[in-house]
PDB file of N, CA and C in Angstrom:
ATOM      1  N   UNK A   1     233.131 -20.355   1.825  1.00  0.00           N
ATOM      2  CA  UNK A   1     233.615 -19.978   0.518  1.00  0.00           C
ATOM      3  C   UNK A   1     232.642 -20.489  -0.535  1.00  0.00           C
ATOM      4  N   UNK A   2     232.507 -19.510  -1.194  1.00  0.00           N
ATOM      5  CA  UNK A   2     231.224 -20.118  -2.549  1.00  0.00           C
ATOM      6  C   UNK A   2     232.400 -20.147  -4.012  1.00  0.00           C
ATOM      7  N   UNK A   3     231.867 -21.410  -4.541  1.00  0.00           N
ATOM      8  CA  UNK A   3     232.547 -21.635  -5.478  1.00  0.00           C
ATOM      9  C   UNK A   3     231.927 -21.427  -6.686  1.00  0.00           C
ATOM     10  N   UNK A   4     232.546 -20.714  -7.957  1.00  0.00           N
ATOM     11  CA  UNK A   4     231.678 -20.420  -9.137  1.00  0.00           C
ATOM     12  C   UNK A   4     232.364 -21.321 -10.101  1.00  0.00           C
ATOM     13  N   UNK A   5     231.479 -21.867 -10.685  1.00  0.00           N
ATOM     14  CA  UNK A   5     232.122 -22.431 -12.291  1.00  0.00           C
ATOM     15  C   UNK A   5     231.949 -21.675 -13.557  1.00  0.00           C
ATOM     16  N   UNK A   6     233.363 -21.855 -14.440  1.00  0.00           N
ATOM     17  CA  UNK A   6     232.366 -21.282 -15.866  1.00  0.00           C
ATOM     18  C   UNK A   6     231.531 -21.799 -16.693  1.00  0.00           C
ATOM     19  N   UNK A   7     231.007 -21.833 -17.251  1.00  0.00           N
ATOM     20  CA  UNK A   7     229.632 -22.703 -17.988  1.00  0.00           C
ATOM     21  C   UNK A   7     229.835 -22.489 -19.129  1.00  0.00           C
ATOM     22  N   UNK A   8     230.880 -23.497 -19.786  1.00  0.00           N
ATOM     23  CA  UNK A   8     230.982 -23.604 -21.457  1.00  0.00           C
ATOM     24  C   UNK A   8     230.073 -23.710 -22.293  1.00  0.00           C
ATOM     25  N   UNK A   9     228.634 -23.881 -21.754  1.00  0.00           N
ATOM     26  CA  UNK A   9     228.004 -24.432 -22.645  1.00  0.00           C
ATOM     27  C   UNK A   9     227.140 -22.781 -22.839  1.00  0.00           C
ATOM     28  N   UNK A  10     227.851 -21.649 -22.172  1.00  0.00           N
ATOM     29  CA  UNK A  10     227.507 -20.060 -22.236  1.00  0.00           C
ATOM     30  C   UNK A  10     228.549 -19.545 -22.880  1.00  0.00           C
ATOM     31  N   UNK A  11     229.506 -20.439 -23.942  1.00  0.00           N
ATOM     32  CA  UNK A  11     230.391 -19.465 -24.471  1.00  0.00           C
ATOM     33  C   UNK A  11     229.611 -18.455 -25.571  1.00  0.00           C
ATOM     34  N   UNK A  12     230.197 -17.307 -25.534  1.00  0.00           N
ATOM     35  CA  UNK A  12     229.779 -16.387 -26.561  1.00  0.00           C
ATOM     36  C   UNK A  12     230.865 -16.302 -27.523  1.00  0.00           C
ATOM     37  N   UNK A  13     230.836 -16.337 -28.778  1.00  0.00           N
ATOM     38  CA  UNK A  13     232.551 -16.241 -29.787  1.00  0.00           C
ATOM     39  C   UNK A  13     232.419 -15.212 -30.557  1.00  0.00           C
ATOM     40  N   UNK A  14     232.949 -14.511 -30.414  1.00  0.00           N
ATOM     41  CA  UNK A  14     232.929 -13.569 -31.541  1.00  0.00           C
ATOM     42  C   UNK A  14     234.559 -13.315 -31.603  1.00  0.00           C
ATOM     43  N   UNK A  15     234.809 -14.352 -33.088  1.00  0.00           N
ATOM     44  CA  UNK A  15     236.646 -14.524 -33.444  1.00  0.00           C
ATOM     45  C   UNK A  15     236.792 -13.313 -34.266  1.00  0.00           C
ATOM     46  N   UNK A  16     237.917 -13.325 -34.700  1.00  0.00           N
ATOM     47  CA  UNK A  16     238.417 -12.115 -35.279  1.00  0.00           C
ATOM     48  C   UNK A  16     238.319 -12.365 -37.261  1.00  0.00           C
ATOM     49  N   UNK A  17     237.507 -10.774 -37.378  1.00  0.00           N
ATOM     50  CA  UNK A  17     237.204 -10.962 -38.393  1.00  0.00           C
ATOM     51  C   UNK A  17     238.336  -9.890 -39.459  1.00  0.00           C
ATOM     52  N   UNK A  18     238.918 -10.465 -40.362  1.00  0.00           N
ATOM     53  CA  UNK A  18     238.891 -11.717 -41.099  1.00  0.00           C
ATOM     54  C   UNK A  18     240.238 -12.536 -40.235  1.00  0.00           C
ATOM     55  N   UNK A  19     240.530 -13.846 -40.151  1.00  0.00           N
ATOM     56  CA  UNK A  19     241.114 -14.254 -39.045  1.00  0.00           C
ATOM     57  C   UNK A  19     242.704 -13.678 -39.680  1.00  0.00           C
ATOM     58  N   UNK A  20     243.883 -13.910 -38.818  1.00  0.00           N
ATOM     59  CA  UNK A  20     244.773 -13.902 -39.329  1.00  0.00           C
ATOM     60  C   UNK A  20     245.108 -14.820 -39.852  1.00  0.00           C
ATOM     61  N   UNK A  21     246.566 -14.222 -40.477  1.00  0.00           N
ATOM     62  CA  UNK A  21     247.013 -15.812 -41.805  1.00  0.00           C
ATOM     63  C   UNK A  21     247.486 -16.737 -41.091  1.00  0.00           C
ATOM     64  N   UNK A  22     247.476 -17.925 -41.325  1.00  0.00           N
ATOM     65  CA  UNK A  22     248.068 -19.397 -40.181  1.00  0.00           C
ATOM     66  C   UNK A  22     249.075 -19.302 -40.202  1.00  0.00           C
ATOM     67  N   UNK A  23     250.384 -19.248 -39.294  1.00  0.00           N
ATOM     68  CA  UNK A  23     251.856 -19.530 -39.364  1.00  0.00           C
ATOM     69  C   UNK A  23     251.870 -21.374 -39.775  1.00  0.00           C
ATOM     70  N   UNK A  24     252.900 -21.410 -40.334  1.00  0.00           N
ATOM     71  CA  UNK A  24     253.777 -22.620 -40.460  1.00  0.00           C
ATOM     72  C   UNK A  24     254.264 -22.849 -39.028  1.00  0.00           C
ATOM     73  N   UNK A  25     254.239 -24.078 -38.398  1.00  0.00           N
ATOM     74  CA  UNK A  25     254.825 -24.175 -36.789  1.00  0.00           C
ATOM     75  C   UNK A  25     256.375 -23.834 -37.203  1.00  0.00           C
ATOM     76  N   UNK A  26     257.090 -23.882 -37.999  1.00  0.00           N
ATOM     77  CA  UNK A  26     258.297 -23.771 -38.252  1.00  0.00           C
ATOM     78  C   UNK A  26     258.632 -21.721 -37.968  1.00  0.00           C
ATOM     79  N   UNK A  27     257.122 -21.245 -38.229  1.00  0.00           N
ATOM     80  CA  UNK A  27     257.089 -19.806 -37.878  1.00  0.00           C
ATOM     81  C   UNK A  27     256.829 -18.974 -37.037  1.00  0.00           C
ATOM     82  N   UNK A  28     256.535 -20.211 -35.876  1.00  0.00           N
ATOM     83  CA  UNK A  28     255.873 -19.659 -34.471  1.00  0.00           C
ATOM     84  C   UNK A  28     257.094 -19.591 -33.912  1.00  0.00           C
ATOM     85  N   UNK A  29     256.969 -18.190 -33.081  1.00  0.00           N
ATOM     86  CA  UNK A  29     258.119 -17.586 -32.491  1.00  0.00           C
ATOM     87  C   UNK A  29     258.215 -17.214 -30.961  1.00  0.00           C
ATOM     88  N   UNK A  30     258.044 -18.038 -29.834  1.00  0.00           N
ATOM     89  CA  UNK A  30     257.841 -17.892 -28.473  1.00  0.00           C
ATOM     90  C   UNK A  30     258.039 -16.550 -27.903  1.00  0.00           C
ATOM     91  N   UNK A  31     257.205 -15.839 -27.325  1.00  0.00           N
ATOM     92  CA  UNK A  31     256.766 -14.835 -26.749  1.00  0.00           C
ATOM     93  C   UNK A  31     256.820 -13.600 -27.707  1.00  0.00           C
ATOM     94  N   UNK A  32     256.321 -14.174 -29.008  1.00  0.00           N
ATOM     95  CA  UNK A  32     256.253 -13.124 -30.349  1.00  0.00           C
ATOM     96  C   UNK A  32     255.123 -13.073 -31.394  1.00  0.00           C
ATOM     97  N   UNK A  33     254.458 -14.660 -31.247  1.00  0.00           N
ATOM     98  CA  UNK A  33     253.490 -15.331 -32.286  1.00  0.00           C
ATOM     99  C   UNK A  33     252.200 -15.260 -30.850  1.00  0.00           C
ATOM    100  N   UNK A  34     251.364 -14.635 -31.278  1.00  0.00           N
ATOM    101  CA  UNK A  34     250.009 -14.612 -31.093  1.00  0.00           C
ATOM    102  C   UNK A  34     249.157 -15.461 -30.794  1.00  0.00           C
ATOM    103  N   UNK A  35     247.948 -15.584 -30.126  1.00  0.00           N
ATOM    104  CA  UNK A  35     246.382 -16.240 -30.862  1.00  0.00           C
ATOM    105  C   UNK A  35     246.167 -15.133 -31.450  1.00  0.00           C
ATOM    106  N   UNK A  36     245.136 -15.106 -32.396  1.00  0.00           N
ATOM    107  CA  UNK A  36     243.959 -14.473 -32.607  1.00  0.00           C
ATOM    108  C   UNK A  36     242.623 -13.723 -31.767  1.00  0.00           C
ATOM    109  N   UNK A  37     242.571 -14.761 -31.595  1.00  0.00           N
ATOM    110  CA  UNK A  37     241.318 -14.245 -29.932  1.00  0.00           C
ATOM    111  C   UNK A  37     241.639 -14.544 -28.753  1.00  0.00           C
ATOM    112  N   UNK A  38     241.238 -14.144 -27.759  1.00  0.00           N
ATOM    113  CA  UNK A  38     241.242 -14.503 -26.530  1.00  0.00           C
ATOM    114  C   UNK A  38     240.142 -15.027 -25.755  1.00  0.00           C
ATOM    115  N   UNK A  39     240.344 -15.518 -24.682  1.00  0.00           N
ATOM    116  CA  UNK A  39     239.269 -16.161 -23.618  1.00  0.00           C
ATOM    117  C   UNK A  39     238.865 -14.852 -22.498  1.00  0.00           C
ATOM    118  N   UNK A  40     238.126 -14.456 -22.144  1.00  0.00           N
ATOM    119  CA  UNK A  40     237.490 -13.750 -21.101  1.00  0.00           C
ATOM    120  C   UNK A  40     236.464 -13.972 -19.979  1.00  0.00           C
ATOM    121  N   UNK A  41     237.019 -13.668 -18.778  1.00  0.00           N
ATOM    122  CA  UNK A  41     235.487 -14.483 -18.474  1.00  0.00           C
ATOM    123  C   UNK A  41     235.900 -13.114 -17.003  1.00  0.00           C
ATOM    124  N   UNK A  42     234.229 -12.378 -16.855  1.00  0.00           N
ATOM    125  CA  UNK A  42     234.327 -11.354 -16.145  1.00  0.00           C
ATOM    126  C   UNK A  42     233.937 -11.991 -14.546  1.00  0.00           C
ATOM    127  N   UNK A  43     234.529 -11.316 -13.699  1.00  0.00           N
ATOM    128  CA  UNK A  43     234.128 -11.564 -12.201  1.00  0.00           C
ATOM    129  C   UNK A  43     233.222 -10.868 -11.528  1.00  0.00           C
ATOM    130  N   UNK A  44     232.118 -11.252 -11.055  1.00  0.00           N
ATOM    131  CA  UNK A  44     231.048 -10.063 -10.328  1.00  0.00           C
ATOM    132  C   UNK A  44     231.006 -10.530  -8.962  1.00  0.00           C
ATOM    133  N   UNK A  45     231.116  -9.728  -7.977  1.00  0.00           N
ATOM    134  CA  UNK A  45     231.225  -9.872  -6.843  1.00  0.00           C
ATOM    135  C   UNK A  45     229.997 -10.460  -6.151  1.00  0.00           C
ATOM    136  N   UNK A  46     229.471 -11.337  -5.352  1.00  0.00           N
ATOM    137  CA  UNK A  46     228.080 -12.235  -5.713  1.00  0.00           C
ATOM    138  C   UNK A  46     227.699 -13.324  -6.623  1.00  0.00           C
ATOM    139  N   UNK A  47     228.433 -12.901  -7.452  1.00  0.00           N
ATOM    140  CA  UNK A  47     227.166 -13.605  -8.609  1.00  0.00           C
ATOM    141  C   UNK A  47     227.919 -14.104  -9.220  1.00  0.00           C
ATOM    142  N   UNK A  48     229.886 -14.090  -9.298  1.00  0.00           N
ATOM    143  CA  UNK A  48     230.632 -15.181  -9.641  1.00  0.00           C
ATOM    144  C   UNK A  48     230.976 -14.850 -11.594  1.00  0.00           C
ATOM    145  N   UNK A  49     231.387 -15.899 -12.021  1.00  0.00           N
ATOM    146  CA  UNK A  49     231.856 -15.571 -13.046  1.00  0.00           C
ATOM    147  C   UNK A  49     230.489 -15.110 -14.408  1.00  0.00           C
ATOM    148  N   UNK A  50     230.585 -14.345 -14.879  1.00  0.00           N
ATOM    149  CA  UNK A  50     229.849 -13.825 -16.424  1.00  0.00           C
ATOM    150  C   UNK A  50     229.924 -14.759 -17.062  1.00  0.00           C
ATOM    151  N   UNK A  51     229.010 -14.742 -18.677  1.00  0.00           N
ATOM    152  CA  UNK A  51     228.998 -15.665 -19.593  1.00  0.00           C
ATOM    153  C   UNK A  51     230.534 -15.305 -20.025  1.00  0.00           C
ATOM    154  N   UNK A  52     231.135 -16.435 -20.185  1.00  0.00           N
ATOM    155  CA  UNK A  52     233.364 -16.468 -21.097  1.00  0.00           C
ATOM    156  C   UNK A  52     232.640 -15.901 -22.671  1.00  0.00           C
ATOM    157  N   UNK A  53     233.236 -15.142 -23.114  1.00  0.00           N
ATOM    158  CA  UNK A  53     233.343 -14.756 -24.489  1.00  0.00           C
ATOM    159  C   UNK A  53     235.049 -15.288 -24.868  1.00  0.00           C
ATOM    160  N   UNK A  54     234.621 -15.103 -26.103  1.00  0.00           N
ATOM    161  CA  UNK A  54     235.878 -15.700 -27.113  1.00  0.00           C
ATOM    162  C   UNK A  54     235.642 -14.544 -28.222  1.00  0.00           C
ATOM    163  N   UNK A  55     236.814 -13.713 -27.767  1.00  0.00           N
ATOM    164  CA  UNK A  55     236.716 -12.188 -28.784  1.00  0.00           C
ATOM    165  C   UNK A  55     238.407 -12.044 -29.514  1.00  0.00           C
ATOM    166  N   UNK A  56     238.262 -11.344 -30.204  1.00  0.00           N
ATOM    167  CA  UNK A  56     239.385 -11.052 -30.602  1.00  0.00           C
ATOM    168  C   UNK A  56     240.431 -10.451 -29.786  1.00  0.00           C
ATOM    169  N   UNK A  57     241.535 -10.960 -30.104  1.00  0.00           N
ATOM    170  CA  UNK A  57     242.832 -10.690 -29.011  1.00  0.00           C
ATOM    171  C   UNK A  57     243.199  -9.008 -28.936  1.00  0.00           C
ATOM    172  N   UNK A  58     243.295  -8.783 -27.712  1.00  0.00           N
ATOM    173  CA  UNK A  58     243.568  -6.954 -27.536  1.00  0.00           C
ATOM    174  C   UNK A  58     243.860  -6.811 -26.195  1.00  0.00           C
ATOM    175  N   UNK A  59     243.416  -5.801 -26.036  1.00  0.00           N
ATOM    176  CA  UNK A  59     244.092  -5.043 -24.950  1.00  0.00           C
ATOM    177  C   UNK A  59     242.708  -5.374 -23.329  1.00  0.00           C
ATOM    178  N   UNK A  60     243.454  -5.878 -22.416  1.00  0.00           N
ATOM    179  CA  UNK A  60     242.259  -6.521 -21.417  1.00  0.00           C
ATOM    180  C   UNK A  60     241.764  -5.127 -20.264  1.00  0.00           C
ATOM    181  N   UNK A  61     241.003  -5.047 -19.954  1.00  0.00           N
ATOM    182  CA  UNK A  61     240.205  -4.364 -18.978  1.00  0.00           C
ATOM    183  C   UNK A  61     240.414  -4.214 -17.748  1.00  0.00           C
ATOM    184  N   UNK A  62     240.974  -3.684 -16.971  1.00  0.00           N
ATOM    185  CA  UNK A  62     241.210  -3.589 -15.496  1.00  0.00           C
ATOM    186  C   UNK A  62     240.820  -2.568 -14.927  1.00  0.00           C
ATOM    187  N   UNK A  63     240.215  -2.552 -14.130  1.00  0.00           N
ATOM    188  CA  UNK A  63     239.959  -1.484 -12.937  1.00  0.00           C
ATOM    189  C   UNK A  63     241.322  -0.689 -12.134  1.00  0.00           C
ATOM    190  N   UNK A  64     241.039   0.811 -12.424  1.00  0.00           N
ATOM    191  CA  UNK A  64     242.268   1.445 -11.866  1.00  0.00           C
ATOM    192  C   UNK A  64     242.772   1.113 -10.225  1.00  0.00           C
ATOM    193  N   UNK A  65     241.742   0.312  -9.309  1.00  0.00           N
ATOM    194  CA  UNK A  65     241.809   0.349  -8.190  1.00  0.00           C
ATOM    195  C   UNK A  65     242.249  -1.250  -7.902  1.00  0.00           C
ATOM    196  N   UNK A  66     242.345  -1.909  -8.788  1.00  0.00           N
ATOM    197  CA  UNK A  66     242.938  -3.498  -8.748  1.00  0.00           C
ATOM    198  C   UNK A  66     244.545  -3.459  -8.288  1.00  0.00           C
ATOM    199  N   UNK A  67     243.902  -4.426  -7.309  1.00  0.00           N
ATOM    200  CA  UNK A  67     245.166  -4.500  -5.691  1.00  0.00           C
ATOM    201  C   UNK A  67     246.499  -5.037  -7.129  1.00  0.00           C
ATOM    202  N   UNK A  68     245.926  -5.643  -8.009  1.00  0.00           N
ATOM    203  CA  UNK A  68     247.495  -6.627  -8.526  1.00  0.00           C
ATOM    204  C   UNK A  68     248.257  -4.873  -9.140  1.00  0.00           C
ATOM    205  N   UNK A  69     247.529  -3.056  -9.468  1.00  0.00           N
ATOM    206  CA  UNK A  69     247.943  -2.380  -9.708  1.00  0.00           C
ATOM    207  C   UNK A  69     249.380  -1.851  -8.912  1.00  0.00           C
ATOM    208  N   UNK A  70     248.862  -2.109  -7.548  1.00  0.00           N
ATOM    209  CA  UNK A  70     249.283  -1.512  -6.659  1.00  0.00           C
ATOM    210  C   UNK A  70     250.519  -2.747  -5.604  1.00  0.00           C
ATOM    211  N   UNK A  71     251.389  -2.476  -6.734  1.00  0.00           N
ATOM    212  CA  UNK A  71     252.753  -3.698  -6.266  1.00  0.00           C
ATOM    213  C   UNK A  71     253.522  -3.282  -4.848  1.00  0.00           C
ATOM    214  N   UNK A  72     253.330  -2.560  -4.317  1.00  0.00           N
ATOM    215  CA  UNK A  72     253.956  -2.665  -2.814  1.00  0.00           C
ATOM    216  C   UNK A  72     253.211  -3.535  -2.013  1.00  0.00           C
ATOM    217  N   UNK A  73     252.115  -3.470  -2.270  1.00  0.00           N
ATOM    218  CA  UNK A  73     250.795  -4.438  -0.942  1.00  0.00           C
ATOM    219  C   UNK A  73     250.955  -5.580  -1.590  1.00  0.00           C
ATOM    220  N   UNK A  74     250.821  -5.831  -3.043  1.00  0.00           N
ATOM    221  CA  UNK A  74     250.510  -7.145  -3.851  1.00  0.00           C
ATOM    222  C   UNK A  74     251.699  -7.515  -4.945  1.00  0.00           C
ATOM    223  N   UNK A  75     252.432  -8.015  -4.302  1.00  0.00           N
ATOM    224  CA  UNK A  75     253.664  -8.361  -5.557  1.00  0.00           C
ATOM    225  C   UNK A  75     253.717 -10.224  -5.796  1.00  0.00           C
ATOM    226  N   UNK A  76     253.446 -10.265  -7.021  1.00  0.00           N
ATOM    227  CA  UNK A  76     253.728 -11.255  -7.621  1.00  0.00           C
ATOM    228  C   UNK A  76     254.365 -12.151  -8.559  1.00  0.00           C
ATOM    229  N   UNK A  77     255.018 -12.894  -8.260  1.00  0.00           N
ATOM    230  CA  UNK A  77     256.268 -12.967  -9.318  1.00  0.00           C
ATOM    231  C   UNK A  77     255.801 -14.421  -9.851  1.00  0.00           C
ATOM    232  N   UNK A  78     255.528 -14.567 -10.999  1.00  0.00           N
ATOM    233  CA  UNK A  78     255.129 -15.775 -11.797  1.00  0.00           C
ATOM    234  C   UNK A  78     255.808 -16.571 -12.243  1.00  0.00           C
ATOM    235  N   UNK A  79     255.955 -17.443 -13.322  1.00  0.00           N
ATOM    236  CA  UNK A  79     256.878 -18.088 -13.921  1.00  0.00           C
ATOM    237  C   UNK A  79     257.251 -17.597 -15.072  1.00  0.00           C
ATOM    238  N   UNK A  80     258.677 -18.071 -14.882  1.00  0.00           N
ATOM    239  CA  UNK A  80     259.558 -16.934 -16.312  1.00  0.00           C
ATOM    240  C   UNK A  80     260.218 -17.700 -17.072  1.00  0.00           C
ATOM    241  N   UNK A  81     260.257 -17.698 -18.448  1.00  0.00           N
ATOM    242  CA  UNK A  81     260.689 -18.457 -19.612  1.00  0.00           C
ATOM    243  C   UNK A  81     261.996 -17.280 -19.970  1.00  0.00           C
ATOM    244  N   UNK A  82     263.038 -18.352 -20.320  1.00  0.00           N
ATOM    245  CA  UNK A  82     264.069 -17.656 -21.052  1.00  0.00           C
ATOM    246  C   UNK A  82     264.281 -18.027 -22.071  1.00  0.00           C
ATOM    247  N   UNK A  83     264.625 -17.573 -23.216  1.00  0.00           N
ATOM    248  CA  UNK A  83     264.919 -18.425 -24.283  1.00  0.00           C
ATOM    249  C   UNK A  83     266.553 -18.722 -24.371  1.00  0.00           C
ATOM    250  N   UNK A  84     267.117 -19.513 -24.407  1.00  0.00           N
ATOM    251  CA  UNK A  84     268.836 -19.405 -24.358  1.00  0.00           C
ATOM    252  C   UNK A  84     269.775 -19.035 -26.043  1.00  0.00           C
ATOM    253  N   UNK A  85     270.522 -19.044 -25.738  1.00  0.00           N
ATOM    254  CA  UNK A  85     271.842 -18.556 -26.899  1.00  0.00           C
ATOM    255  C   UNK A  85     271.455 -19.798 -28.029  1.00  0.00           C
ATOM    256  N   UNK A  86     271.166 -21.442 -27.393  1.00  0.00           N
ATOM    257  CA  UNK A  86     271.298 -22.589 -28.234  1.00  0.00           C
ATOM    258  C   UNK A  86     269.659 -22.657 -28.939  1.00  0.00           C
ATOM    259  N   UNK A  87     268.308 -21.386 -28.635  1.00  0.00           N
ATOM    260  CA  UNK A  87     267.641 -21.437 -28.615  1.00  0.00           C
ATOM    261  C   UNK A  87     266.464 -22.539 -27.691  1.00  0.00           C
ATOM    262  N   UNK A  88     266.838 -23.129 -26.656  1.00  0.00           N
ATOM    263  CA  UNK A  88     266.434 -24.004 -26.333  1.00  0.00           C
ATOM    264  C   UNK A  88     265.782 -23.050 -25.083  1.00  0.00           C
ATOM    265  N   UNK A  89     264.288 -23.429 -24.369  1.00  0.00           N
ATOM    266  CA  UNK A  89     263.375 -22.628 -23.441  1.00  0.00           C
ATOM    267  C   UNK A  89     264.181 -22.860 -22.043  1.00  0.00           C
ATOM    268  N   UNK A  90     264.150 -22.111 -21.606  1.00  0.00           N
ATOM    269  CA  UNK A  90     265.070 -22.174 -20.164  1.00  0.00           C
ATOM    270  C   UNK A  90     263.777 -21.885 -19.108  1.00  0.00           C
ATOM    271  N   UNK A  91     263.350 -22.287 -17.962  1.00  0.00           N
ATOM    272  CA  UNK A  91     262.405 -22.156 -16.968  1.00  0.00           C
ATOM    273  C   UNK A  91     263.379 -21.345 -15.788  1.00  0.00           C
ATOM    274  N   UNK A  92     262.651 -20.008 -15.102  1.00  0.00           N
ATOM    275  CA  UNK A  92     264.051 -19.258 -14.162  1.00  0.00           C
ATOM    276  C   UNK A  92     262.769 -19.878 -12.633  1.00  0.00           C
ATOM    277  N   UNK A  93     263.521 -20.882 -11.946  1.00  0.00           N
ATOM    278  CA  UNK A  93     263.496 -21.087 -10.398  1.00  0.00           C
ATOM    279  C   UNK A  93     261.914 -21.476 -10.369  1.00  0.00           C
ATOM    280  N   UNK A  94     261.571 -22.677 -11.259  1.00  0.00           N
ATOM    281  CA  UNK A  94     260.333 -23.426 -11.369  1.00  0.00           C
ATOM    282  C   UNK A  94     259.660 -23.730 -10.301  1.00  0.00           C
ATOM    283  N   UNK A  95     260.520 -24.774  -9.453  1.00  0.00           N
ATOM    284  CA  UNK A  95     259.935 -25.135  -7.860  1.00  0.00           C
ATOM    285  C   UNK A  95     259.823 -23.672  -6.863  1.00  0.00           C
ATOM    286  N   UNK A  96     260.189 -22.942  -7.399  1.00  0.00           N
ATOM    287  CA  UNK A  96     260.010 -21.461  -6.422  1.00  0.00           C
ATOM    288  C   UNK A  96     258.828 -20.453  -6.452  1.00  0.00           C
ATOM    289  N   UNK A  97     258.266 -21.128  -7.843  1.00  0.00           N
ATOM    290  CA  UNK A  97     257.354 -20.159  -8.484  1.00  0.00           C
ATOM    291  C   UNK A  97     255.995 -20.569  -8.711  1.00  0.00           C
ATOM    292  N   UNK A  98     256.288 -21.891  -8.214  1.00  0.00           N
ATOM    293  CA  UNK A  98     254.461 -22.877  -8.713  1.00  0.00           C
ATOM    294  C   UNK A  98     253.701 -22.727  -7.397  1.00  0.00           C
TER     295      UNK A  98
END
């Protein structure tokens, strides 16, 4: 197995221009409030991870033929946040999912 690292010291940034306005933490709203940009970092088969860019937040890139497309062969079930009635974060079946 060959192991790739990413190499921070190859970040590329290009943030979002003009940035958005800062929320008040009192205005951040769990699974509603944003970043701005995102982290990327491309995979090449060989040659391991691309230089990570730091671009503005959007819509990510996938290949139509990516096994995670195709959920009968590849199903994955992650970890799931609930938010409750008292507003307080609820975790659904933590030790099941890590």
């Amino acid at each position: 197995m060959v192991i790739f690292y990413i190499q921070s010291c190859k970040i590329i940034v290009r943030p979002t221009q003009p940035p958005n306005t800062k929320l008040a933490a009192s205005e951040l709203v769990f699974g509603k409030t944003f970043t701005n940009n995102i982290l990327v970092v491309k995979w090449l088969d060989g040659k391991g991870c691309t230089s990570p860019k730091i671009k503005p937040y959007g819509n990510l890139e996938i290949d139509p033929s990516a096994g995670v497309l195709h959920h009968v062969t590849c199903l994955f079930e992650g970890m799931k946040a609930y938010k409750s009635h008292i507003g307080t974060i609820r975790l659904f079946l933590p030790e099941a999912n890590m």
